[in-house]
C-alpha atoms as a PDB file:
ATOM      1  CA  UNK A   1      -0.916  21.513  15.142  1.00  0.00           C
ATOM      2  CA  UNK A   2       1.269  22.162  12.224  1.00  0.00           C
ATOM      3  CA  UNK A   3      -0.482  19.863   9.875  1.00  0.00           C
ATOM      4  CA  UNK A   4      -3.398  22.218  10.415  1.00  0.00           C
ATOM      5  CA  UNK A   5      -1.180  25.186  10.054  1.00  0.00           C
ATOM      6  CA  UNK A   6      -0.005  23.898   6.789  1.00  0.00           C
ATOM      7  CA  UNK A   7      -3.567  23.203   5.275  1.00  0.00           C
ATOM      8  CA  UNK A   8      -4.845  26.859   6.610  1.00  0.00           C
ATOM      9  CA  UNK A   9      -1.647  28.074   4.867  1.00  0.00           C
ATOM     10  CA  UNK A  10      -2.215  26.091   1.484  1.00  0.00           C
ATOM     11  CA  UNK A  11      -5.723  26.952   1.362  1.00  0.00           C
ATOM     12  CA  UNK A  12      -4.710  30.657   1.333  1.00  0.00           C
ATOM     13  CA  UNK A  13      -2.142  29.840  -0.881  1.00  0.00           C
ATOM     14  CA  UNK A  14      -4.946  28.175  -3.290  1.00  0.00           C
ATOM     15  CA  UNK A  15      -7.808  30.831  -2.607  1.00  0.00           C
ATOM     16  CA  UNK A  16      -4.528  33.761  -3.572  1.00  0.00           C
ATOM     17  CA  UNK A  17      -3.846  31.777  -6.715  1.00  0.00           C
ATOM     18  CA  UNK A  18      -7.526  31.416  -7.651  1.00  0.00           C
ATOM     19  CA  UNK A  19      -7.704  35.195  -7.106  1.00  0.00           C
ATOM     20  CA  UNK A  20      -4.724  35.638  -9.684  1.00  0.00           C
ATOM     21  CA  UNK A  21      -5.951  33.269 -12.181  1.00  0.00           C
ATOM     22  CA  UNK A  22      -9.884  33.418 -12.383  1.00  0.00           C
ATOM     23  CA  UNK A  23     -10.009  37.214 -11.873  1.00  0.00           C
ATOM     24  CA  UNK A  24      -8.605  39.981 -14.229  1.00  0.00           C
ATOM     25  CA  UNK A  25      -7.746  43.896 -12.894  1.00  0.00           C
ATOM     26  CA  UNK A  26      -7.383  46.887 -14.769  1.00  0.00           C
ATOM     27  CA  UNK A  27      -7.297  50.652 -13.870  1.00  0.00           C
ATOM     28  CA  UNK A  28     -10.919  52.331 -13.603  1.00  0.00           C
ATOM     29  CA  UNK A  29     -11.708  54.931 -16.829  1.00  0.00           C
ATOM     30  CA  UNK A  30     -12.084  58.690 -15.604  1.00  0.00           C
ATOM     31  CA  UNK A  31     -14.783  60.354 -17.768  1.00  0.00           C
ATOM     32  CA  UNK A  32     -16.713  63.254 -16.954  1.00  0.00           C
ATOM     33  CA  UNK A  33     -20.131  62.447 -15.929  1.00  0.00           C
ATOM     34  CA  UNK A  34     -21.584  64.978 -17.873  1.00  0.00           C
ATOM     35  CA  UNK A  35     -26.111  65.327 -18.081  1.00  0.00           C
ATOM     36  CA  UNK A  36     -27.505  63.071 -20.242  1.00  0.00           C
ATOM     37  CA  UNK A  37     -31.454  63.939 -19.762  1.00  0.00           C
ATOM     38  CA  UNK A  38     -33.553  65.385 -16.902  1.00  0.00           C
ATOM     39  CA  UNK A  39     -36.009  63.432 -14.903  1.00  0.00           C
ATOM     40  CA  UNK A  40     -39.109  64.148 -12.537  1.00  0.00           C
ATOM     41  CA  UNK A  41     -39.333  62.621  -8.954  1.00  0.00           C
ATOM     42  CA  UNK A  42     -41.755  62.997  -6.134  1.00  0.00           C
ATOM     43  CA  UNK A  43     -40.020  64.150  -3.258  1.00  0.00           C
ATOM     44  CA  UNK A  44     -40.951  61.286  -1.014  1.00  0.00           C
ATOM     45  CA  UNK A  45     -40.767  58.634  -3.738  1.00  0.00           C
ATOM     46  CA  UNK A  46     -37.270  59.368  -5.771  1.00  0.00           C
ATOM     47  CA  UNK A  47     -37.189  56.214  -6.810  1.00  0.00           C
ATOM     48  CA  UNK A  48     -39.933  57.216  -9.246  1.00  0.00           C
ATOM     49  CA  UNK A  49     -38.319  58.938 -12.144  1.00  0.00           C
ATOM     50  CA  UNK A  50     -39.990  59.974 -15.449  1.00  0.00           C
ATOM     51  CA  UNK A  51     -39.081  62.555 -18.458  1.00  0.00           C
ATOM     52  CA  UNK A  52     -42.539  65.081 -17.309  1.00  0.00           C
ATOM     53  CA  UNK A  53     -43.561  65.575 -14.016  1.00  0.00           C
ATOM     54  CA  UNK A  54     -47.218  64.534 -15.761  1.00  0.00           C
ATOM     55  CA  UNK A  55     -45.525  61.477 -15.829  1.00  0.00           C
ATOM     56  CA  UNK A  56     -44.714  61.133 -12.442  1.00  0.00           C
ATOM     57  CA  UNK A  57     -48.453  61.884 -11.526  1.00  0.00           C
ATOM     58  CA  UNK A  58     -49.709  58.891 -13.827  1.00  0.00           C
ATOM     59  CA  UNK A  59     -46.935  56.323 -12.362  1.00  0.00           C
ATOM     60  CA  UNK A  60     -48.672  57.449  -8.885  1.00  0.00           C
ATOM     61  CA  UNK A  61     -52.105  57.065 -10.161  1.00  0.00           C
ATOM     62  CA  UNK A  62     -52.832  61.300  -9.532  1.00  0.00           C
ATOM     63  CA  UNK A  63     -54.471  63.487 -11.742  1.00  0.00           C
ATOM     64  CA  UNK A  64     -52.430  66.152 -12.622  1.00  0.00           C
ATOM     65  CA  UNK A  65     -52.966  69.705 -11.170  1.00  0.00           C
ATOM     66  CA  UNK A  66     -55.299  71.506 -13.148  1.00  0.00           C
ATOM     67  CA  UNK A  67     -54.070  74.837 -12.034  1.00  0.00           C
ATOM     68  CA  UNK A  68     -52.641  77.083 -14.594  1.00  0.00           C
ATOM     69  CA  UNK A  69     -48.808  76.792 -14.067  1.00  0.00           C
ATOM     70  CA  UNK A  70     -49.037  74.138 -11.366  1.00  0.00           C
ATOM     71  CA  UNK A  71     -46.236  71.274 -11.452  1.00  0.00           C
ATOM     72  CA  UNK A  72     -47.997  68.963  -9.049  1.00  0.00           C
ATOM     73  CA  UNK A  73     -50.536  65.848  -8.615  1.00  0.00           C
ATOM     74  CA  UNK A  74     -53.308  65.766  -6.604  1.00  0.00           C
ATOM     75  CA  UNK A  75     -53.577  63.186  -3.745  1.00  0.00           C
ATOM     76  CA  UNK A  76     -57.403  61.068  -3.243  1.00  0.00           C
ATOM     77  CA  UNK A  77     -57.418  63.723   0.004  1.00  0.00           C
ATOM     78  CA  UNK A  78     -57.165  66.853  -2.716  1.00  0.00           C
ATOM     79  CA  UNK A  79     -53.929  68.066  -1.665  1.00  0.00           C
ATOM     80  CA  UNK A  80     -51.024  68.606  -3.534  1.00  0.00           C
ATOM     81  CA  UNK A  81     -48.028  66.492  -3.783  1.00  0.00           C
ATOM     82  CA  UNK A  82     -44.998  68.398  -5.586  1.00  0.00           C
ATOM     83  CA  UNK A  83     -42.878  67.246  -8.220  1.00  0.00           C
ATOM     84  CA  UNK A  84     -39.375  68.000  -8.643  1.00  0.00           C
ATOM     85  CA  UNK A  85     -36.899  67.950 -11.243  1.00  0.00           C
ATOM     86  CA  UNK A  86     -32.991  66.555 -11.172  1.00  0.00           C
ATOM     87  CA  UNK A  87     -30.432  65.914 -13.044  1.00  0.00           C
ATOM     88  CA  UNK A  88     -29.954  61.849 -14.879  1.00  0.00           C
ATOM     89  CA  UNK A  89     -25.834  61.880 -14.747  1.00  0.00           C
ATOM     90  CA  UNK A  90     -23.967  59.737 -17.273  1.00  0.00           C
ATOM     91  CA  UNK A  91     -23.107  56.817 -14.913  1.00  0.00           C
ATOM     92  CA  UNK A  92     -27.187  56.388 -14.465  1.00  0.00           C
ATOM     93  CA  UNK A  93     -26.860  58.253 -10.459  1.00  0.00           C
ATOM     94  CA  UNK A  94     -29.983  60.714 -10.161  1.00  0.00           C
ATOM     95  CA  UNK A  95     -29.191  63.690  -8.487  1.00  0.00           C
ATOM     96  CA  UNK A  96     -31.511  66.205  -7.327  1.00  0.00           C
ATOM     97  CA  UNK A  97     -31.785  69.233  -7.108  1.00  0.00           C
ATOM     98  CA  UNK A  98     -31.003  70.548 -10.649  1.00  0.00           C
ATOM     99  CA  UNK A  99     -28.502  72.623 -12.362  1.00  0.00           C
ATOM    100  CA  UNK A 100     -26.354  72.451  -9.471  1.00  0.00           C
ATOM    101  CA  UNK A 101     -23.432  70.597 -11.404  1.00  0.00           C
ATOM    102  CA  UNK A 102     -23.504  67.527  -9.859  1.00  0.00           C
ATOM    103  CA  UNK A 103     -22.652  65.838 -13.947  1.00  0.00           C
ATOM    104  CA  UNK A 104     -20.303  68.143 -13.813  1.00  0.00           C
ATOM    105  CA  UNK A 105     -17.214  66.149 -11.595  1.00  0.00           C
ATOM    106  CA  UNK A 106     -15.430  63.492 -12.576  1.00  0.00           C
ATOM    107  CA  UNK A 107     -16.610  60.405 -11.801  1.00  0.00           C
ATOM    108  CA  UNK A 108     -14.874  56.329 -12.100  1.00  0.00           C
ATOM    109  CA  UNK A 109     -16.189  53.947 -14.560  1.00  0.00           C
ATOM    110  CA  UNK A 110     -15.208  50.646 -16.283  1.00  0.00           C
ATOM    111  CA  UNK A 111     -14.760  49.849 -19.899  1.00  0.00           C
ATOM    112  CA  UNK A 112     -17.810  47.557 -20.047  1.00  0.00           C
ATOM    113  CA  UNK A 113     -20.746  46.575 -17.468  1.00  0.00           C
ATOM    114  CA  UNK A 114     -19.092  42.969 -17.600  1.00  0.00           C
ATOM    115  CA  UNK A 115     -16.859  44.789 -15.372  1.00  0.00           C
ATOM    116  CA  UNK A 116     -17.008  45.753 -11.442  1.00  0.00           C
ATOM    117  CA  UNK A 117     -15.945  49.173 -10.087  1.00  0.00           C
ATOM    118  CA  UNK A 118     -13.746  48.689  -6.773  1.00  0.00           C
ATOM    119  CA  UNK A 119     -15.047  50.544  -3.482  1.00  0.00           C
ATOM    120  CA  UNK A 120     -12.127  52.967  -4.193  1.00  0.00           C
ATOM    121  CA  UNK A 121     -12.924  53.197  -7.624  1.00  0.00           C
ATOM    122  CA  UNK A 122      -9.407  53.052  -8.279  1.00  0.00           C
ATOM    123  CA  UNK A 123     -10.141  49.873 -10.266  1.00  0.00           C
ATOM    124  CA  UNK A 124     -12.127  47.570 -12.257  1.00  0.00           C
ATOM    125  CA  UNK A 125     -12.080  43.552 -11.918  1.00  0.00           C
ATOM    126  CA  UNK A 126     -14.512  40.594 -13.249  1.00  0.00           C
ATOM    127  CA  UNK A 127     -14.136  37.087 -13.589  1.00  0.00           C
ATOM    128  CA  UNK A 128     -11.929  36.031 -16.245  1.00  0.00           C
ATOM    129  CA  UNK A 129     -14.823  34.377 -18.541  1.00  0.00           C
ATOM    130  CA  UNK A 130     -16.355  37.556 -18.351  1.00  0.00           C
ATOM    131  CA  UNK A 131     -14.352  38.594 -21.547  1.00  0.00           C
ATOM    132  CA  UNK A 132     -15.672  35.956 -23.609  1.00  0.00           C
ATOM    133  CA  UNK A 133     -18.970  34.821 -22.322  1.00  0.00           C
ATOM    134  CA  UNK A 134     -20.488  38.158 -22.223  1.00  0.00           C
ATOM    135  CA  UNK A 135     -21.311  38.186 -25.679  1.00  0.00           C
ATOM    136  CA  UNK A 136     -23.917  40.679 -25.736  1.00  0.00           C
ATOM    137  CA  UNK A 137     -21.733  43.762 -25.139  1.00  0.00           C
ATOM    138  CA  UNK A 138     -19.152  42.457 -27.655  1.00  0.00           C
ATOM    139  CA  UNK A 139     -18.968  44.264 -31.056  1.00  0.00           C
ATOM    140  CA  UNK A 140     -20.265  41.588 -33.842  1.00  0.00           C
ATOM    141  CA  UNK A 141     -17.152  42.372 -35.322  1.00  0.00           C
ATOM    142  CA  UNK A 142     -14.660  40.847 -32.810  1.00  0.00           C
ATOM    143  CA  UNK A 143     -17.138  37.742 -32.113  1.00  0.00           C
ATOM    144  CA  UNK A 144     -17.294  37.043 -35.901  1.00  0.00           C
ATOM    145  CA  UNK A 145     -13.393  37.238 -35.754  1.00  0.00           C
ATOM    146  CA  UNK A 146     -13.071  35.216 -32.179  1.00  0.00           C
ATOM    147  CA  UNK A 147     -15.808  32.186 -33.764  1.00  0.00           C
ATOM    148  CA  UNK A 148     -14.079  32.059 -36.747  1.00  0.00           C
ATOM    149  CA  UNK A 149     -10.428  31.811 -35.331  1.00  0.00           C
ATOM    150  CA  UNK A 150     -11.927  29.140 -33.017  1.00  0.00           C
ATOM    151  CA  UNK A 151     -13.422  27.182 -35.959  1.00  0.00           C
ATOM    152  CA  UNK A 152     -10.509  27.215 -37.526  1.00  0.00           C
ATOM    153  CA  UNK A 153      -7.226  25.198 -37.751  1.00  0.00           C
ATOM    154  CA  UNK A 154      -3.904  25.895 -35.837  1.00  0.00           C
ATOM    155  CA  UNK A 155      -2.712  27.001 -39.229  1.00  0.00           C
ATOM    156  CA  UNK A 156      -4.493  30.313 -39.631  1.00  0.00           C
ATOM    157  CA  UNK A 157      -5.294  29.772 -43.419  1.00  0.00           C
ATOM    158  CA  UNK A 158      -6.686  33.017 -44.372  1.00  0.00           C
ATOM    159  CA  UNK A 159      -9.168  31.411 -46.821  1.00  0.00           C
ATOM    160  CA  UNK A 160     -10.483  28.563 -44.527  1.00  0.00           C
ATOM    161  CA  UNK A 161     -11.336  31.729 -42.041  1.00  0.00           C
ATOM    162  CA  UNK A 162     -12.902  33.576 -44.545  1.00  0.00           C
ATOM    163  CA  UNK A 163     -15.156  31.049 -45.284  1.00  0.00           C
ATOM    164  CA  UNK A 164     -15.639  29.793 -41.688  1.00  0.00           C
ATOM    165  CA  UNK A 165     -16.863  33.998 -42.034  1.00  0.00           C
ATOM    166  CA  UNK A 166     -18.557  34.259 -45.107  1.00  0.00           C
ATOM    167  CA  UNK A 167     -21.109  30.701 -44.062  1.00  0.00           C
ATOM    168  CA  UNK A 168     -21.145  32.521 -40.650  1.00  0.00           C
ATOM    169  CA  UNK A 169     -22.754  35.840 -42.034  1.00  0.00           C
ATOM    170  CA  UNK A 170     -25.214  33.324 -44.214  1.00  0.00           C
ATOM    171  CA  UNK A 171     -26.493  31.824 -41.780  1.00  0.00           C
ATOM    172  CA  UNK A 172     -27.643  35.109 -39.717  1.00  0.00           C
ATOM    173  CA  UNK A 173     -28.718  36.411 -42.958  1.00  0.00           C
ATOM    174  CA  UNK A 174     -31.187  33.345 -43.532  1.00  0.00           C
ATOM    175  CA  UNK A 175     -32.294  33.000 -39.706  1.00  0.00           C
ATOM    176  CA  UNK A 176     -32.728  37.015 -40.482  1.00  0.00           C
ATOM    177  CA  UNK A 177     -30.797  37.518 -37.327  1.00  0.00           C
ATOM    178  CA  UNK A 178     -29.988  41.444 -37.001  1.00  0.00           C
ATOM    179  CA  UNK A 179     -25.901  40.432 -35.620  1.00  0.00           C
ATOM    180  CA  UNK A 180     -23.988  37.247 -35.018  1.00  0.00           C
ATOM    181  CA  UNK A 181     -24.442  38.238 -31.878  1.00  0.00           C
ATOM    182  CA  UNK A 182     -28.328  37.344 -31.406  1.00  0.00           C
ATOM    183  CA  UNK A 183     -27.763  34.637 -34.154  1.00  0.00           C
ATOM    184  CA  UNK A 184     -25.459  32.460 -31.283  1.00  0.00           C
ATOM    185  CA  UNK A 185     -28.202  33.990 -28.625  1.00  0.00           C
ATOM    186  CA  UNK A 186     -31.284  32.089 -30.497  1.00  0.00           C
ATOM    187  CA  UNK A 187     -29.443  29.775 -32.057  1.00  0.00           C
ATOM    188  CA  UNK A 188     -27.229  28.352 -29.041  1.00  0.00           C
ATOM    189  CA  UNK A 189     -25.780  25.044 -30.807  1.00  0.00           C
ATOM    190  CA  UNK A 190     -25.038  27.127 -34.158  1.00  0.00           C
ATOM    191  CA  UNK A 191     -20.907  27.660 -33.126  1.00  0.00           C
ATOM    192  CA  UNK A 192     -19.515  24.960 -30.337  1.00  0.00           C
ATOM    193  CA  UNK A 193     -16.767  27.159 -29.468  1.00  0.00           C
ATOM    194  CA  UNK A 194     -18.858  29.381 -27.753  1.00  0.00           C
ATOM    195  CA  UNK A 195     -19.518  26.647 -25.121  1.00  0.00           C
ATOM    196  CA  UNK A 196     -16.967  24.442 -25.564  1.00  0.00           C
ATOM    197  CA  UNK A 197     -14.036  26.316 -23.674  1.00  0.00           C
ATOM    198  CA  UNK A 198     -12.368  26.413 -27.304  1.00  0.00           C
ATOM    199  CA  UNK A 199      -8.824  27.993 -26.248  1.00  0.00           C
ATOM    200  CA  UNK A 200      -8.392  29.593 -29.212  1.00  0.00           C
ATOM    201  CA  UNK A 201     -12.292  31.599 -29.260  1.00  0.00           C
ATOM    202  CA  UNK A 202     -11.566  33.088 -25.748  1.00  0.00           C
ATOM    203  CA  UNK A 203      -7.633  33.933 -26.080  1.00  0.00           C
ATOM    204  CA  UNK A 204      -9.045  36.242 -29.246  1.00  0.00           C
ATOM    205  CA  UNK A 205     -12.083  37.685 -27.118  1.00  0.00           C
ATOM    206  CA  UNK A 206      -9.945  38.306 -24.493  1.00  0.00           C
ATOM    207  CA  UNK A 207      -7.456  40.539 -26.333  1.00  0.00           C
ATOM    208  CA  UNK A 208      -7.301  43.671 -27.125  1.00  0.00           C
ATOM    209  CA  UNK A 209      -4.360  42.634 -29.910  1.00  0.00           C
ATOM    210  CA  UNK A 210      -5.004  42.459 -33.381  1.00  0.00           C
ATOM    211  CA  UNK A 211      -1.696  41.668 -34.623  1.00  0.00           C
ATOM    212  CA  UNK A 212      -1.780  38.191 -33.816  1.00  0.00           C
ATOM    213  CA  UNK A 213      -5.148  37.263 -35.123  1.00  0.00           C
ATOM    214  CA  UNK A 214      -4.335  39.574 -38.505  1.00  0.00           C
ATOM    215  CA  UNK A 215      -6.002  36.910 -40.629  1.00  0.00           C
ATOM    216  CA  UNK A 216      -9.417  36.704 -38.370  1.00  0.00           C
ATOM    217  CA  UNK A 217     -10.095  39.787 -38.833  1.00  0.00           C
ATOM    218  CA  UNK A 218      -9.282  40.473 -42.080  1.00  0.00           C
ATOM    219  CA  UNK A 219     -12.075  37.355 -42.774  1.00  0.00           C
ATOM    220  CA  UNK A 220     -14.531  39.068 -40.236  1.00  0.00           C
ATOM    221  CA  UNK A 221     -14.350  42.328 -42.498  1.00  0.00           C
ATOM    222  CA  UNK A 222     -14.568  40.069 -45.777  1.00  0.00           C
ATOM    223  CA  UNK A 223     -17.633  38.628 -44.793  1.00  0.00           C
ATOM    224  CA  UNK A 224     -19.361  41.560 -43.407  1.00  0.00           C
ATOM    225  CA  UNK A 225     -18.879  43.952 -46.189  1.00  0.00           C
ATOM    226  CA  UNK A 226     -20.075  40.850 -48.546  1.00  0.00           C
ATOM    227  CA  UNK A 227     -16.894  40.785 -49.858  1.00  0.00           C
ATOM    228  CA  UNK A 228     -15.697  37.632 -51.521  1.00  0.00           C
ATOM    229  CA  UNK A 229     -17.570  34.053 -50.567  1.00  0.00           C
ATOM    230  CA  UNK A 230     -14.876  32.065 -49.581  1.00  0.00           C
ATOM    231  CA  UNK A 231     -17.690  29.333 -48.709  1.00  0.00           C
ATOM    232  CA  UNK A 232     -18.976  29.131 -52.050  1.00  0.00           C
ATOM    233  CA  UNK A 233     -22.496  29.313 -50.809  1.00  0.00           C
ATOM    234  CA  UNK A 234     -22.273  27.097 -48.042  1.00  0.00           C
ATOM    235  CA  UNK A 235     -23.334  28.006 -44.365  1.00  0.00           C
ATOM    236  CA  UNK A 236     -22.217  25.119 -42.604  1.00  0.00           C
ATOM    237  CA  UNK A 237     -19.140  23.833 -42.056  1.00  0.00           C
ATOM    238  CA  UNK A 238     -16.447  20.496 -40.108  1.00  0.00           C
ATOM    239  CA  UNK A 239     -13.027  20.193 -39.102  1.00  0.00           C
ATOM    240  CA  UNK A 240     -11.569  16.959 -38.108  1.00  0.00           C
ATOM    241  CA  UNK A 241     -14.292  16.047 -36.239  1.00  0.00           C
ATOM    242  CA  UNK A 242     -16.425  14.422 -39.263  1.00  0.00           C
ATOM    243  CA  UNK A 243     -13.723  11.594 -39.116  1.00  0.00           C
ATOM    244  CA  UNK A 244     -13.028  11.689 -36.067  1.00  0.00           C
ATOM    245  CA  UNK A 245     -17.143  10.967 -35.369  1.00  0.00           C
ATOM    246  CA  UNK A 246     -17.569   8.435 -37.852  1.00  0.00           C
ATOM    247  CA  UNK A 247     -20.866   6.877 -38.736  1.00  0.00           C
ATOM    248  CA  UNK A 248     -21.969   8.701 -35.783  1.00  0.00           C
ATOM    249  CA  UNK A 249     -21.891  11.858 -36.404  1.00  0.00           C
ATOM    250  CA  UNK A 250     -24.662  13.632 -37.938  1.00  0.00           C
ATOM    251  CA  UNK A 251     -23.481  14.671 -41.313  1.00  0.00           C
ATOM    252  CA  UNK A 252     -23.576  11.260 -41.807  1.00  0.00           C
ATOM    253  CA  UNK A 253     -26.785  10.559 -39.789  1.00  0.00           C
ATOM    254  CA  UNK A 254     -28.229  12.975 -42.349  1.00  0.00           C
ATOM    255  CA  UNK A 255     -26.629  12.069 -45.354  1.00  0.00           C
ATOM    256  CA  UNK A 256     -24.059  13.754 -47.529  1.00  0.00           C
ATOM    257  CA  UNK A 257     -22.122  14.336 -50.940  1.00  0.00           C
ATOM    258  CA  UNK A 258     -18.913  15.674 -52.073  1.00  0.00           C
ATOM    259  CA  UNK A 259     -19.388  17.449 -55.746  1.00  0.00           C
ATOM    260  CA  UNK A 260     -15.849  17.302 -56.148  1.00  0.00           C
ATOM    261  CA  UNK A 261     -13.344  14.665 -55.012  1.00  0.00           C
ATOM    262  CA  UNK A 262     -10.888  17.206 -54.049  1.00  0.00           C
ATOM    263  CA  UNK A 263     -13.216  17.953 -51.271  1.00  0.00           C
ATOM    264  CA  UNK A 264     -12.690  15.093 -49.389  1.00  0.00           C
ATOM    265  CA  UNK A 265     -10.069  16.050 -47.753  1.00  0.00           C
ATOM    266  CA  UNK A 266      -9.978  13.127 -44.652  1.00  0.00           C
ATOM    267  CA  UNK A 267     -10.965  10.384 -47.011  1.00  0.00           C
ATOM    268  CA  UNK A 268     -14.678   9.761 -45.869  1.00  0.00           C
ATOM    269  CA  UNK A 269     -16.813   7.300 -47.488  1.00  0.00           C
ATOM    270  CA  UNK A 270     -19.682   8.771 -48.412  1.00  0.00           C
ATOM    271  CA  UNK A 271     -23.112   7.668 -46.604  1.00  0.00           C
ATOM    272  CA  UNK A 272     -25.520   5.415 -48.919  1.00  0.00           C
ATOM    273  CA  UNK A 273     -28.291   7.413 -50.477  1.00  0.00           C
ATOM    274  CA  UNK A 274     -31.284   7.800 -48.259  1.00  0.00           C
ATOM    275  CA  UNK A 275     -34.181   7.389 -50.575  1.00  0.00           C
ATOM    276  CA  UNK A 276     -36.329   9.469 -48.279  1.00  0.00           C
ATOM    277  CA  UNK A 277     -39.644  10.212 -50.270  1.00  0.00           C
ATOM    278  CA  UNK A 278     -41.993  13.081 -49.545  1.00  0.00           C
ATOM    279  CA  UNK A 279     -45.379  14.610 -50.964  1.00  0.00           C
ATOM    280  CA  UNK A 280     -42.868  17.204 -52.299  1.00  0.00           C
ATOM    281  CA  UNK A 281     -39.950  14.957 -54.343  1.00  0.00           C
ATOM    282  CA  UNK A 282     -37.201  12.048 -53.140  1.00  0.00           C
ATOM    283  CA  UNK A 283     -33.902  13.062 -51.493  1.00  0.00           C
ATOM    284  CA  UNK A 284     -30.833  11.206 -51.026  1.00  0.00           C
ATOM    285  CA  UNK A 285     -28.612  13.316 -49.189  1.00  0.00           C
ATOM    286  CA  UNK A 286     -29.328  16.863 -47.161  1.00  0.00           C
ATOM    287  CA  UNK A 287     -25.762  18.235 -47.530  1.00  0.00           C
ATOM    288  CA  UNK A 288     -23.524  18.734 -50.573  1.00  0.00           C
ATOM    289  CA  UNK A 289     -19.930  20.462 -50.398  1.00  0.00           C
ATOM    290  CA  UNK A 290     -19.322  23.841 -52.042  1.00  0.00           C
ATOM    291  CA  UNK A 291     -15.430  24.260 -50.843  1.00  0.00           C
ATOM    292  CA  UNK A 292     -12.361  22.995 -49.013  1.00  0.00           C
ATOM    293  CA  UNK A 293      -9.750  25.210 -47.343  1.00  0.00           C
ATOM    294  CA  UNK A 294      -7.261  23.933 -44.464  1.00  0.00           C
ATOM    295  CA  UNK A 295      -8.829  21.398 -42.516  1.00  0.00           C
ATOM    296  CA  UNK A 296     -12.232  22.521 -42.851  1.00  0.00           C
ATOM    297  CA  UNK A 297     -14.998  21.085 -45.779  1.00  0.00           C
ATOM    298  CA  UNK A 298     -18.200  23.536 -46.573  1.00  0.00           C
ATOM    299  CA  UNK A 299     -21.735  22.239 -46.962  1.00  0.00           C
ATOM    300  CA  UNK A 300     -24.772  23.595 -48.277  1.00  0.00           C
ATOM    301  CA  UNK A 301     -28.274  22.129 -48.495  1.00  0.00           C
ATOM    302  CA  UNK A 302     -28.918  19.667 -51.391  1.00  0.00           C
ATOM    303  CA  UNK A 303     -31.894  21.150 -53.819  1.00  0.00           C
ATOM    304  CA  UNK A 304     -33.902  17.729 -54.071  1.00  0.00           C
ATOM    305  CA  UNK A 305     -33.821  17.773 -49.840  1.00  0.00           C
ATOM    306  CA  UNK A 306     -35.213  21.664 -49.980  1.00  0.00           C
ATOM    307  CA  UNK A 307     -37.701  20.752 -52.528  1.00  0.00           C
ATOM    308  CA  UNK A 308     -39.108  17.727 -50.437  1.00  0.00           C
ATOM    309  CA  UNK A 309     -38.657  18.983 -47.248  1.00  0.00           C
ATOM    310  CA  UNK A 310     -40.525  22.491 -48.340  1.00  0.00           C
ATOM    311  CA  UNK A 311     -37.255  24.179 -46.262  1.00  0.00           C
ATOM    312  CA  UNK A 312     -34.839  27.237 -47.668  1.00  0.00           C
ATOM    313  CA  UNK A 313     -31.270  27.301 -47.779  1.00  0.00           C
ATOM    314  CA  UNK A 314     -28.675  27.637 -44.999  1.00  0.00           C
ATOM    315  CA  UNK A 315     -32.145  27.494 -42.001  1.00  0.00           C
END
């Protein structure tokens, strides 16, 4: 009897804890829910909303009244069904009928829709990868500044970010990507620490200080006002990992070149050349380095691979 008392008492214990450290709580936002638009709903059917009541008729497959001054459809029997009007509030709620001032009260809301209003509205929770996997309602800003301090080293070199930054705003420019934010959408494998549980992506996503990460955004801003290229033309990028990978890993798969010998910063032997001949030219190598900063080396697509491979730079 008490060894099942003590496991019904540690698995409350473990389902409180899980409570505390996979969910996140902060006070609901009180706006006022002021009008936003004005809709058109059958009586019957107010899940049917449109901006004219013509509209309403079409959704219901009615011709509209043809009776000068008339705000109704006509059913296949020839009667008339009536439309009404009501109010679209801010927080999406349709109330009917109109200027009545149901927009009017205050109403509870959370910051973002990655968060959940509580039945008291008193406050809003979510899961706590909700701050950093919910990409799509992030400003491009702070997910430039969140990839590149992930990218980065421990160090926080302001130039390695800003080129981490500057090859990061490339590359959407070449897959002409309107925001980083639909560049990681399409492009999925383009930035591991998106998927990787990178500790250092998701403590700057899940912030709301910018003290700390100074440096990221300062490169973030750099790069999207086209300030100075830090990269040096390149739009890809490795950390450690190129050693650490060896002959496995793709760079070398693919063949590469350092341009300068100060580049080679972890003392990699280069791959032999490839000799890979096209109808276009002959390539030996697909990447060539443009930069080193910190622990991270810059790459950009060789010419002779572009030329026989018919491809543009940094796609």
């Amino acid at each position: 009897m008490f060894d099942r008392l003590s496991r019904i008492l540690t698995a409350i214990v473990l389902m409180s804890s899980n409570i505390i450290l996979f969910a996140e709580t902060v006070p609901s936002l009180i706006i006022k829910n002021c009008k936003i638009d004005i809709a058109y709903t059958v009586n019957s059917h107010r899940e049917i909303m449109e901006k004219t009541w013509q509209d309403v008729c079409k959704v219901l497959e009615m011709p509209v009244t043809d009776v000068p001054g008339g705000e109704f459809c006509i059913n296949h029997a020839g009667n008339p069904v009536y439309i009404q009007s009501g109010d679209i509030c801010a927080d999406g709620s349709f109330k009917i009928p109109i200027n009545f001032g149901w927009c009017d009260e205050p109403t509870a809301s959370c910051p973002t829709s990655s968060w959940v209003l509580s039945d008291d509205k008193k406050t809003c929770f979510r899961p706590d990868d909700a701050c950093w996997k919910d990409t799509e309602n992030i400003s491009e800003f702070k997910l430039l500044a969140a990839i590149v301090y992930g990218e980065s080293s421990v160090n926080n070199v302001y130039e390695e970010m800003a080129g981490i930054a500057s090859a990061v705003i490339r590359r959407r420019d070449a897959a002409k990507q309107k925001s980083v934010n639909l560049l990681i959408k399409n492009f999925p494998n383009f930035s591991y620490v998106i998927h990787d549980g990178n500790a250092r992506y998701k403590k700057l996503l899940c912030s709301e200080e910018t003290n700390e990460f100074d440096n990221a955004y300062k490169a973030a801003e750099n790069a999207l006002s086209y300030g100075e290229d830090y990269a040096n033309g390149g739009c890809f990028w490795d950390g450690a990992d190129i050693k650490t990978g060896g002959v496995n890993h793709y760079r070398y798969t693919e063949g590469f070149h350092f341009t300068q010998l100060s580049h080679n910063i972890f003392l990699l032997k280069e791959p032999p050349p490839k000799q890979i001949k096209t109808k276009n030219g002959q390539y030996d190598y697909k990447y060539e380095s443009t930069a080193t900063y910190g622990k991270t080396i810059f790459w950009k697509l060789n010419n002779a691979f572009l030329k026989a491979r018919g491809k543009k730079q940094c796609q």
